[in-house]
PDB file of N, CA and C in Angstrom:
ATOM      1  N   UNK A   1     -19.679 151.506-111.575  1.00  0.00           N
ATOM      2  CA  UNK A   1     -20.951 152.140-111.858  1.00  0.00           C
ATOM      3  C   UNK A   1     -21.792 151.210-112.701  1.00  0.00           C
ATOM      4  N   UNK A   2     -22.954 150.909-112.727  1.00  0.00           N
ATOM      5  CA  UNK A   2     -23.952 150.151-112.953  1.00  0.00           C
ATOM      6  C   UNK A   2     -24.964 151.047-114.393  1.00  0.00           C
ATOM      7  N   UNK A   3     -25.265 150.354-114.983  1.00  0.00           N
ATOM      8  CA  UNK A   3     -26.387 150.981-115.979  1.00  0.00           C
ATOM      9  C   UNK A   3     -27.645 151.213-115.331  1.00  0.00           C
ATOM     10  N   UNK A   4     -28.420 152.160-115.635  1.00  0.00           N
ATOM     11  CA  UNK A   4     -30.111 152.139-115.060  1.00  0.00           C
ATOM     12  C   UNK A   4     -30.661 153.527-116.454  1.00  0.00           C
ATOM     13  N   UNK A   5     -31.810 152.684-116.510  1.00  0.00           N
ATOM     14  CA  UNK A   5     -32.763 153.275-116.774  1.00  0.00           C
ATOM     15  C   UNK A   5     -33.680 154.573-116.009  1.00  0.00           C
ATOM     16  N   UNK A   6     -33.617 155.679-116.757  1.00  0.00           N
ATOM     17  CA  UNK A   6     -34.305 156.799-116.237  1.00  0.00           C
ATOM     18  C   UNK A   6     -35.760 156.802-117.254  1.00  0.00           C
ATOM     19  N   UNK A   7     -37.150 156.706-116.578  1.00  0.00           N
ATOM     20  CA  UNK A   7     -37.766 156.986-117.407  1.00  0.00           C
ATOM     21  C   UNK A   7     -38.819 158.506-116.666  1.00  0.00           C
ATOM     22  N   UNK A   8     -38.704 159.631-117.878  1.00  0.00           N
ATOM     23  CA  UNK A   8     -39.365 160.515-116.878  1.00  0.00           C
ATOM     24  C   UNK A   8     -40.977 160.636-117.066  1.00  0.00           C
ATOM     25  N   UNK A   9     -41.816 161.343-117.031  1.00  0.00           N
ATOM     26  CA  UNK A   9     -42.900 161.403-116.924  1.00  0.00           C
ATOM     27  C   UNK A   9     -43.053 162.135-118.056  1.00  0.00           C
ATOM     28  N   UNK A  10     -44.313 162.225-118.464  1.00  0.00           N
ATOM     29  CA  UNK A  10     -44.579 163.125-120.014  1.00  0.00           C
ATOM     30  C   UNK A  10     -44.938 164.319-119.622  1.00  0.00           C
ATOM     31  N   UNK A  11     -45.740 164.540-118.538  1.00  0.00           N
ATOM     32  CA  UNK A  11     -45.996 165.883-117.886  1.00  0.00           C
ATOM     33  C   UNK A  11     -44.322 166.972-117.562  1.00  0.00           C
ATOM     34  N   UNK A  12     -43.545 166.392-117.478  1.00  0.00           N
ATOM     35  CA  UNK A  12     -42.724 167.019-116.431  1.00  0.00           C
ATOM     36  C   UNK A  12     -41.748 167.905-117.781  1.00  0.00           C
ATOM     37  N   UNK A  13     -41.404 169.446-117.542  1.00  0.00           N
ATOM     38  CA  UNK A  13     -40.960 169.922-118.751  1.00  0.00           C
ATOM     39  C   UNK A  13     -39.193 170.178-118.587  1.00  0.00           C
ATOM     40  N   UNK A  14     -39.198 170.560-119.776  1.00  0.00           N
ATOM     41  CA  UNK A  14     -37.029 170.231-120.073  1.00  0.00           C
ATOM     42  C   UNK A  14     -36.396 170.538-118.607  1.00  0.00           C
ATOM     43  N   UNK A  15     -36.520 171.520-118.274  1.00  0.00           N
ATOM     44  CA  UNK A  15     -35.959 172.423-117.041  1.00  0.00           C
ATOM     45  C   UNK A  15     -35.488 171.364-115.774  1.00  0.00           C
ATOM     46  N   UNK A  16     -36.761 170.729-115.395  1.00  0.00           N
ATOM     47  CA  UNK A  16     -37.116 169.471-114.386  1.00  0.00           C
ATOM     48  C   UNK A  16     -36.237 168.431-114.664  1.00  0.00           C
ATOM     49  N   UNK A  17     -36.547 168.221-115.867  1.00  0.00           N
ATOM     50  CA  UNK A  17     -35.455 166.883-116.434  1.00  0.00           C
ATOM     51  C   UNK A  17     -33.884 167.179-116.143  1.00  0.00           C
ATOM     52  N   UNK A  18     -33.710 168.327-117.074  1.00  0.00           N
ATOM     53  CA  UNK A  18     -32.422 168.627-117.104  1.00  0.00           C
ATOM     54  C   UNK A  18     -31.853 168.489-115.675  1.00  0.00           C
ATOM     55  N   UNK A  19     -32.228 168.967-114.766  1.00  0.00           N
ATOM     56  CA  UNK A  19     -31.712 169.374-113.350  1.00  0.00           C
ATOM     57  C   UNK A  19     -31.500 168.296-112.985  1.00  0.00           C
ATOM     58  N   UNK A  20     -32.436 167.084-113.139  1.00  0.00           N
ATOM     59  CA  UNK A  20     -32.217 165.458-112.910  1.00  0.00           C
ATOM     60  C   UNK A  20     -30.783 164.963-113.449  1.00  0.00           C
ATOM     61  N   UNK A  21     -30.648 165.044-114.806  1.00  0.00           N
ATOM     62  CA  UNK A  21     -29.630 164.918-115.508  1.00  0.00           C
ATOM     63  C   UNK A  21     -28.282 165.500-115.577  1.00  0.00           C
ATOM     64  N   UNK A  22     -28.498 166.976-114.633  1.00  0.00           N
ATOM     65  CA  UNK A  22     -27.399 167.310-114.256  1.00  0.00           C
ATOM     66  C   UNK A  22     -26.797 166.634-112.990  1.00  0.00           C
ATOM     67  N   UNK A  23     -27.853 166.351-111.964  1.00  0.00           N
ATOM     68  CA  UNK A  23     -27.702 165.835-110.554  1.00  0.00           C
ATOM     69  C   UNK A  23     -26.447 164.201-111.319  1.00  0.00           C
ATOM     70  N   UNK A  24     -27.467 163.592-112.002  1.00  0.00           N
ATOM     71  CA  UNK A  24     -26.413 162.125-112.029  1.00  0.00           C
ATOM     72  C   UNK A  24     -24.997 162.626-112.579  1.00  0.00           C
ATOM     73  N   UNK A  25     -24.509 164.140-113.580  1.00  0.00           N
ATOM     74  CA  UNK A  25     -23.602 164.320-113.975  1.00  0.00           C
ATOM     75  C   UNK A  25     -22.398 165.027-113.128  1.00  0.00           C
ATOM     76  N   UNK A  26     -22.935 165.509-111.839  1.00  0.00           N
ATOM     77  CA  UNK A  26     -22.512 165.968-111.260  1.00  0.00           C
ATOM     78  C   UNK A  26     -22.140 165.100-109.969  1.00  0.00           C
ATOM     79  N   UNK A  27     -22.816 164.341-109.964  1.00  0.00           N
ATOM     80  CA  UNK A  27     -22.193 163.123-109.010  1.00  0.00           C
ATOM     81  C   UNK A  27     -21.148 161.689-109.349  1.00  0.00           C
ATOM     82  N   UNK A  28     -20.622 162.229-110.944  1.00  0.00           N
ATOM     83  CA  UNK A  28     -19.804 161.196-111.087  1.00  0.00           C
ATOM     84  C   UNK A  28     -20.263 160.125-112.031  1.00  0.00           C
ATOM     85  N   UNK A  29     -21.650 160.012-112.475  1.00  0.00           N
ATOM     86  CA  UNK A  29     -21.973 159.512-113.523  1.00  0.00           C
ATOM     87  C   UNK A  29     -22.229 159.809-114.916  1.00  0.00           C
ATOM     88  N   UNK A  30     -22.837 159.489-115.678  1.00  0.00           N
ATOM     89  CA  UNK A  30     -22.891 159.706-117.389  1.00  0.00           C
ATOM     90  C   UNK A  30     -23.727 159.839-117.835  1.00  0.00           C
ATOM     91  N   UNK A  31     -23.860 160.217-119.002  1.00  0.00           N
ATOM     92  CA  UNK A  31     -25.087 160.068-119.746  1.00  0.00           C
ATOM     93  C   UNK A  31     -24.904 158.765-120.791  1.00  0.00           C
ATOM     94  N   UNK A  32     -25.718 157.907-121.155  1.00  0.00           N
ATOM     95  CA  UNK A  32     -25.396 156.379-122.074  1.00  0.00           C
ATOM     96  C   UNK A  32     -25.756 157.187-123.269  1.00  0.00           C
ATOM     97  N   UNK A  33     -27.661 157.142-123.245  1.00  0.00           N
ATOM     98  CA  UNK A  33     -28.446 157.282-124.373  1.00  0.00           C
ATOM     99  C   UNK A  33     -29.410 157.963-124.174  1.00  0.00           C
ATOM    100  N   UNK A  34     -29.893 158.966-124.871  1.00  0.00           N
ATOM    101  CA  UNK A  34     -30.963 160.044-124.352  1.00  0.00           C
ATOM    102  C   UNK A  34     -32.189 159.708-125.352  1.00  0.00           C
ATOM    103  N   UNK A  35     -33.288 159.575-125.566  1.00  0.00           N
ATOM    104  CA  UNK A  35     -34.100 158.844-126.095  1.00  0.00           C
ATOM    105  C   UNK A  35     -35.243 159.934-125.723  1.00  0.00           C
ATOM    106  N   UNK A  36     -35.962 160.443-126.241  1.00  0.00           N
ATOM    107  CA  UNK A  36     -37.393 161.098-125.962  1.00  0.00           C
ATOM    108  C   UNK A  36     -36.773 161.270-124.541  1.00  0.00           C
ATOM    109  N   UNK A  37     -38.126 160.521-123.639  1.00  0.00           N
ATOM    110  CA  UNK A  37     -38.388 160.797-122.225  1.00  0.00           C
ATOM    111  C   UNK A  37     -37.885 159.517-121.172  1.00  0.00           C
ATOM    112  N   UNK A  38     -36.713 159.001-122.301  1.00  0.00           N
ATOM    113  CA  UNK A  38     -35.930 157.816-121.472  1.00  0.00           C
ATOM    114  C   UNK A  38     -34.413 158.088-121.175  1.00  0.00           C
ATOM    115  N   UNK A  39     -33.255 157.960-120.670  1.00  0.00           N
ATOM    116  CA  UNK A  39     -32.702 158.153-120.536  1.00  0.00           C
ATOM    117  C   UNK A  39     -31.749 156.769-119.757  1.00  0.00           C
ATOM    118  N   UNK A  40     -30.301 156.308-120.620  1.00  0.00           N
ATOM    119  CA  UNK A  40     -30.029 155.339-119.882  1.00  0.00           C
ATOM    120  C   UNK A  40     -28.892 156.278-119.425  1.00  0.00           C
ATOM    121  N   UNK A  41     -28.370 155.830-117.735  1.00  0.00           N
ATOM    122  CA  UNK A  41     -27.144 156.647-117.277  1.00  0.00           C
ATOM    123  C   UNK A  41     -26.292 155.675-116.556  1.00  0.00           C
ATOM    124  N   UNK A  42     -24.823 155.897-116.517  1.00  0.00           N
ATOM    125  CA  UNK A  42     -23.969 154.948-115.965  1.00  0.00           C
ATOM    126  C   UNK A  42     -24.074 155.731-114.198  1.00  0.00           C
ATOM    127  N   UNK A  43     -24.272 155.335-113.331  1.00  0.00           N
ATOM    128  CA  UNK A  43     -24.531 156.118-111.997  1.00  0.00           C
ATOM    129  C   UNK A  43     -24.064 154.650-110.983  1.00  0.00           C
ATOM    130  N   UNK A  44     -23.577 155.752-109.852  1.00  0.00           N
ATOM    131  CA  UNK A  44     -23.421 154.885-108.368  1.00  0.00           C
ATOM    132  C   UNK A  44     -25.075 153.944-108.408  1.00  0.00           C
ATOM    133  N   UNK A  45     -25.502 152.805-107.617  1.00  0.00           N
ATOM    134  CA  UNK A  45     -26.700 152.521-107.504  1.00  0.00           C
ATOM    135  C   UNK A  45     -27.472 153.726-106.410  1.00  0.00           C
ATOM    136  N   UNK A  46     -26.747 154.330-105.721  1.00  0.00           N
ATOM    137  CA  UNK A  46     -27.303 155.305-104.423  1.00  0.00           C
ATOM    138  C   UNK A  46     -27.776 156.253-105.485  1.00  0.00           C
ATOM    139  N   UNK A  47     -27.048 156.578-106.325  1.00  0.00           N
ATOM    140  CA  UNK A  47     -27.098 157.906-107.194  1.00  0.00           C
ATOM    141  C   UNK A  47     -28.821 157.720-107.987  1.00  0.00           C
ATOM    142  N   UNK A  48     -28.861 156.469-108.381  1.00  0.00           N
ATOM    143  CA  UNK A  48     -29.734 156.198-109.074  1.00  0.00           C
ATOM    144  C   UNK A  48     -30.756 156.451-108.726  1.00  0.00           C
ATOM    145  N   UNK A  49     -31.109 154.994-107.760  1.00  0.00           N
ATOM    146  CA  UNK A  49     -32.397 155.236-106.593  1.00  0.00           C
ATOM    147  C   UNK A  49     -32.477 156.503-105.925  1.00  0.00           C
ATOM    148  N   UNK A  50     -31.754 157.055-105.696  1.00  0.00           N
ATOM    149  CA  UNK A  50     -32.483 158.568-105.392  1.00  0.00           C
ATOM    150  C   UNK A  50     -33.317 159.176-105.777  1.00  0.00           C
ATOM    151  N   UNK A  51     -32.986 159.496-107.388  1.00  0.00           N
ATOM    152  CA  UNK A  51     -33.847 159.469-108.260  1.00  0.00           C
ATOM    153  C   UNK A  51     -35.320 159.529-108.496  1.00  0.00           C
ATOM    154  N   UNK A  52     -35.724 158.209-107.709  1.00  0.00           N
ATOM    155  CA  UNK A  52     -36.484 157.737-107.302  1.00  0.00           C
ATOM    156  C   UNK A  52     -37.903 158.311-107.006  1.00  0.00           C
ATOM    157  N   UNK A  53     -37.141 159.477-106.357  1.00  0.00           N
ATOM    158  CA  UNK A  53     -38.154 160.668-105.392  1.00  0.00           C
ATOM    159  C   UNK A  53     -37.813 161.747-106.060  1.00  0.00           C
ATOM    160  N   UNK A  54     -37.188 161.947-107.402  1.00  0.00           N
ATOM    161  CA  UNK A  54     -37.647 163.084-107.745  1.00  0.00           C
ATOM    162  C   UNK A  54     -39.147 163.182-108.294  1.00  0.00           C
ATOM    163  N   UNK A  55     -39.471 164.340-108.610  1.00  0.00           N
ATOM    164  CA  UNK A  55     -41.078 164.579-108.962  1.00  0.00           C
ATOM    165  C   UNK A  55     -41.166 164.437-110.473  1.00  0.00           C
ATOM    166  N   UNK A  56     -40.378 164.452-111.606  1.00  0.00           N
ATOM    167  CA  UNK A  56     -40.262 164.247-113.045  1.00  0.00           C
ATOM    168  C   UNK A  56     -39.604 162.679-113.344  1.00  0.00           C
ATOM    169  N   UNK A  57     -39.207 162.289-112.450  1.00  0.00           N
ATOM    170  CA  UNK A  57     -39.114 160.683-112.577  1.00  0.00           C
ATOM    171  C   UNK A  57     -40.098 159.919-112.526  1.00  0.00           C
ATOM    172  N   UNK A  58     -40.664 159.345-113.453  1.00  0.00           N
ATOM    173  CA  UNK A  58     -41.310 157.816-113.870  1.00  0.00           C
ATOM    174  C   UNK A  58     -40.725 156.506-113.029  1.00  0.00           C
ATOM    175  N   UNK A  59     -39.980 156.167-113.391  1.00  0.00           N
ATOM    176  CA  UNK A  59     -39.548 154.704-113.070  1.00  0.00           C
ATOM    177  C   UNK A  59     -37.883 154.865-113.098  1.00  0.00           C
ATOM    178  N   UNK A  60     -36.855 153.860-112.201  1.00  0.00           N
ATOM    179  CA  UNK A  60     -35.750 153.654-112.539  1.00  0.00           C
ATOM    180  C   UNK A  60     -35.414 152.354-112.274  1.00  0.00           C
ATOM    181  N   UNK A  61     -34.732 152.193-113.224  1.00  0.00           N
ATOM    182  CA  UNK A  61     -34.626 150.571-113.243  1.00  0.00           C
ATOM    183  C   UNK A  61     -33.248 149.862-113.606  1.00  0.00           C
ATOM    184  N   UNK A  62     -32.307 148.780-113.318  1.00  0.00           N
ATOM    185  CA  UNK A  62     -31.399 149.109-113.671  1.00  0.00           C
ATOM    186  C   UNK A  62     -31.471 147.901-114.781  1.00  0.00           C
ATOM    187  N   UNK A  63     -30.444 148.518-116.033  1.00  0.00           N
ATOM    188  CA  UNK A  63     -30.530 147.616-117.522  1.00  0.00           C
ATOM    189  C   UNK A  63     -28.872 146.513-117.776  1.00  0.00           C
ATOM    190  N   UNK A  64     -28.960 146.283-118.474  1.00  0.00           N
ATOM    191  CA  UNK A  64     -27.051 145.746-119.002  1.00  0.00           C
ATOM    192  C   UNK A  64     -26.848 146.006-120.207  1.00  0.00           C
ATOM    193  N   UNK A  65     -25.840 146.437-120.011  1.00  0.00           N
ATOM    194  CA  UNK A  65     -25.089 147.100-121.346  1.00  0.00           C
ATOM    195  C   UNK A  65     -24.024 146.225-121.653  1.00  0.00           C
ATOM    196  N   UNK A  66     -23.616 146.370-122.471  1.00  0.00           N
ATOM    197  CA  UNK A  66     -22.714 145.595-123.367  1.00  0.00           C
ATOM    198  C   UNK A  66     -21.158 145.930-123.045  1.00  0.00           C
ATOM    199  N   UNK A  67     -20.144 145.129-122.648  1.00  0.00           N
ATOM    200  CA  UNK A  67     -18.838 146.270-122.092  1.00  0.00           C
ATOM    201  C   UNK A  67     -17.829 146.529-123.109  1.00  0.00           C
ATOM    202  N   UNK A  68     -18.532 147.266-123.916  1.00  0.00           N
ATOM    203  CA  UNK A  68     -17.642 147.843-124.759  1.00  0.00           C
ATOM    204  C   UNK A  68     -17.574 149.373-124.985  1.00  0.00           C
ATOM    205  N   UNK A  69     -16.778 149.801-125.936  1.00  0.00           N
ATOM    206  CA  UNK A  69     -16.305 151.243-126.544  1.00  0.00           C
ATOM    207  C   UNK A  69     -17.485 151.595-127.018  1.00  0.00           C
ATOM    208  N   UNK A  70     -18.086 152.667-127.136  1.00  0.00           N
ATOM    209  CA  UNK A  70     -19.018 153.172-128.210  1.00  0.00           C
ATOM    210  C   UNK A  70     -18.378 153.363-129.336  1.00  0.00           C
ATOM    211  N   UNK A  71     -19.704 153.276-130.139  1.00  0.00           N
ATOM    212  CA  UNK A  71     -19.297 152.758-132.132  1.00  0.00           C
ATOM    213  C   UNK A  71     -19.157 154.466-131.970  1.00  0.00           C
ATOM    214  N   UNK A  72     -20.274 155.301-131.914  1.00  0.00           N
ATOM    215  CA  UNK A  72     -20.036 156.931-132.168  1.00  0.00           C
ATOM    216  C   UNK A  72     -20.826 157.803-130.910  1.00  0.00           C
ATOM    217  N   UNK A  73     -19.299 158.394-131.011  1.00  0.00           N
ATOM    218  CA  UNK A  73     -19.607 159.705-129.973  1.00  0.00           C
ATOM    219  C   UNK A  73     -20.447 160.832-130.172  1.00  0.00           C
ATOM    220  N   UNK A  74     -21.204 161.218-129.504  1.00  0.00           N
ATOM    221  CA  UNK A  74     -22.226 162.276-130.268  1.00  0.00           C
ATOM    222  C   UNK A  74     -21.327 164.068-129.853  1.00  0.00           C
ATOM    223  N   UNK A  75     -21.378 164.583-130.869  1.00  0.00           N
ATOM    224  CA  UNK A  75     -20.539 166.095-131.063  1.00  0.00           C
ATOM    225  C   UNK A  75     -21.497 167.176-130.041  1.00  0.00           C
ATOM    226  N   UNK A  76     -21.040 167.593-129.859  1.00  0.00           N
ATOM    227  CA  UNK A  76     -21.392 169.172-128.693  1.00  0.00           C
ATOM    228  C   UNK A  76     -22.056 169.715-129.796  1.00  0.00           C
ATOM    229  N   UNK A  77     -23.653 170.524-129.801  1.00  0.00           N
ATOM    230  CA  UNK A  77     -24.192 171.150-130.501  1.00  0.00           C
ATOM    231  C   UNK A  77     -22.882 172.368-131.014  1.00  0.00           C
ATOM    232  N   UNK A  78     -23.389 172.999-132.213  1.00  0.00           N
ATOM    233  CA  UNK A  78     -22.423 173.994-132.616  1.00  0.00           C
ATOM    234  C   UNK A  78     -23.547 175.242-131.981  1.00  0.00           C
ATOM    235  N   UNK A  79     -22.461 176.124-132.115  1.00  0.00           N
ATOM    236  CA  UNK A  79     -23.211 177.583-131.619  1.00  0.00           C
ATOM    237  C   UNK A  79     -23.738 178.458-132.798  1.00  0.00           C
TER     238      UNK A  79
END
């Protein structure tokens, strides 16, 4: 799996996104880094470019990451 850049649009609201973000999680990829309205994800390249044509996607692009462990894992909101 390859790194890429998700960047979404400023118009487009949580709901839209999310569903994006579920699609790459549900096909086997990750979430890297969630940033405002950027998003880096570890994804198939098919997975990615799909993407492509959603309607809350901006741009996708693919980045390089570094091949290591993450320094810190981020915790599951509490309830």
């Amino acid at each position: 799996m390859n790194a890429h850049l998700v960047a979404f649009d400023p118009s487009s609201d949580a709901a839209s996104v999310q569903g994006v973000l579920e699609r790459v999680v549900a096909a086997g990829g990750e979430l890297v880094v969630v940033a405002d309205r950027g998003v880096i994800v570890r994804a198939p390249d098919a997975v990615a470019e799909s993407l492509a044509d959603e309607p809350p996607v901006a741009h996708v692009g693919g980045v390089a990451l570094p091949d290591r462990t993450p320094i810190r894992i981020r915790r599951p909101p509490t309830e």
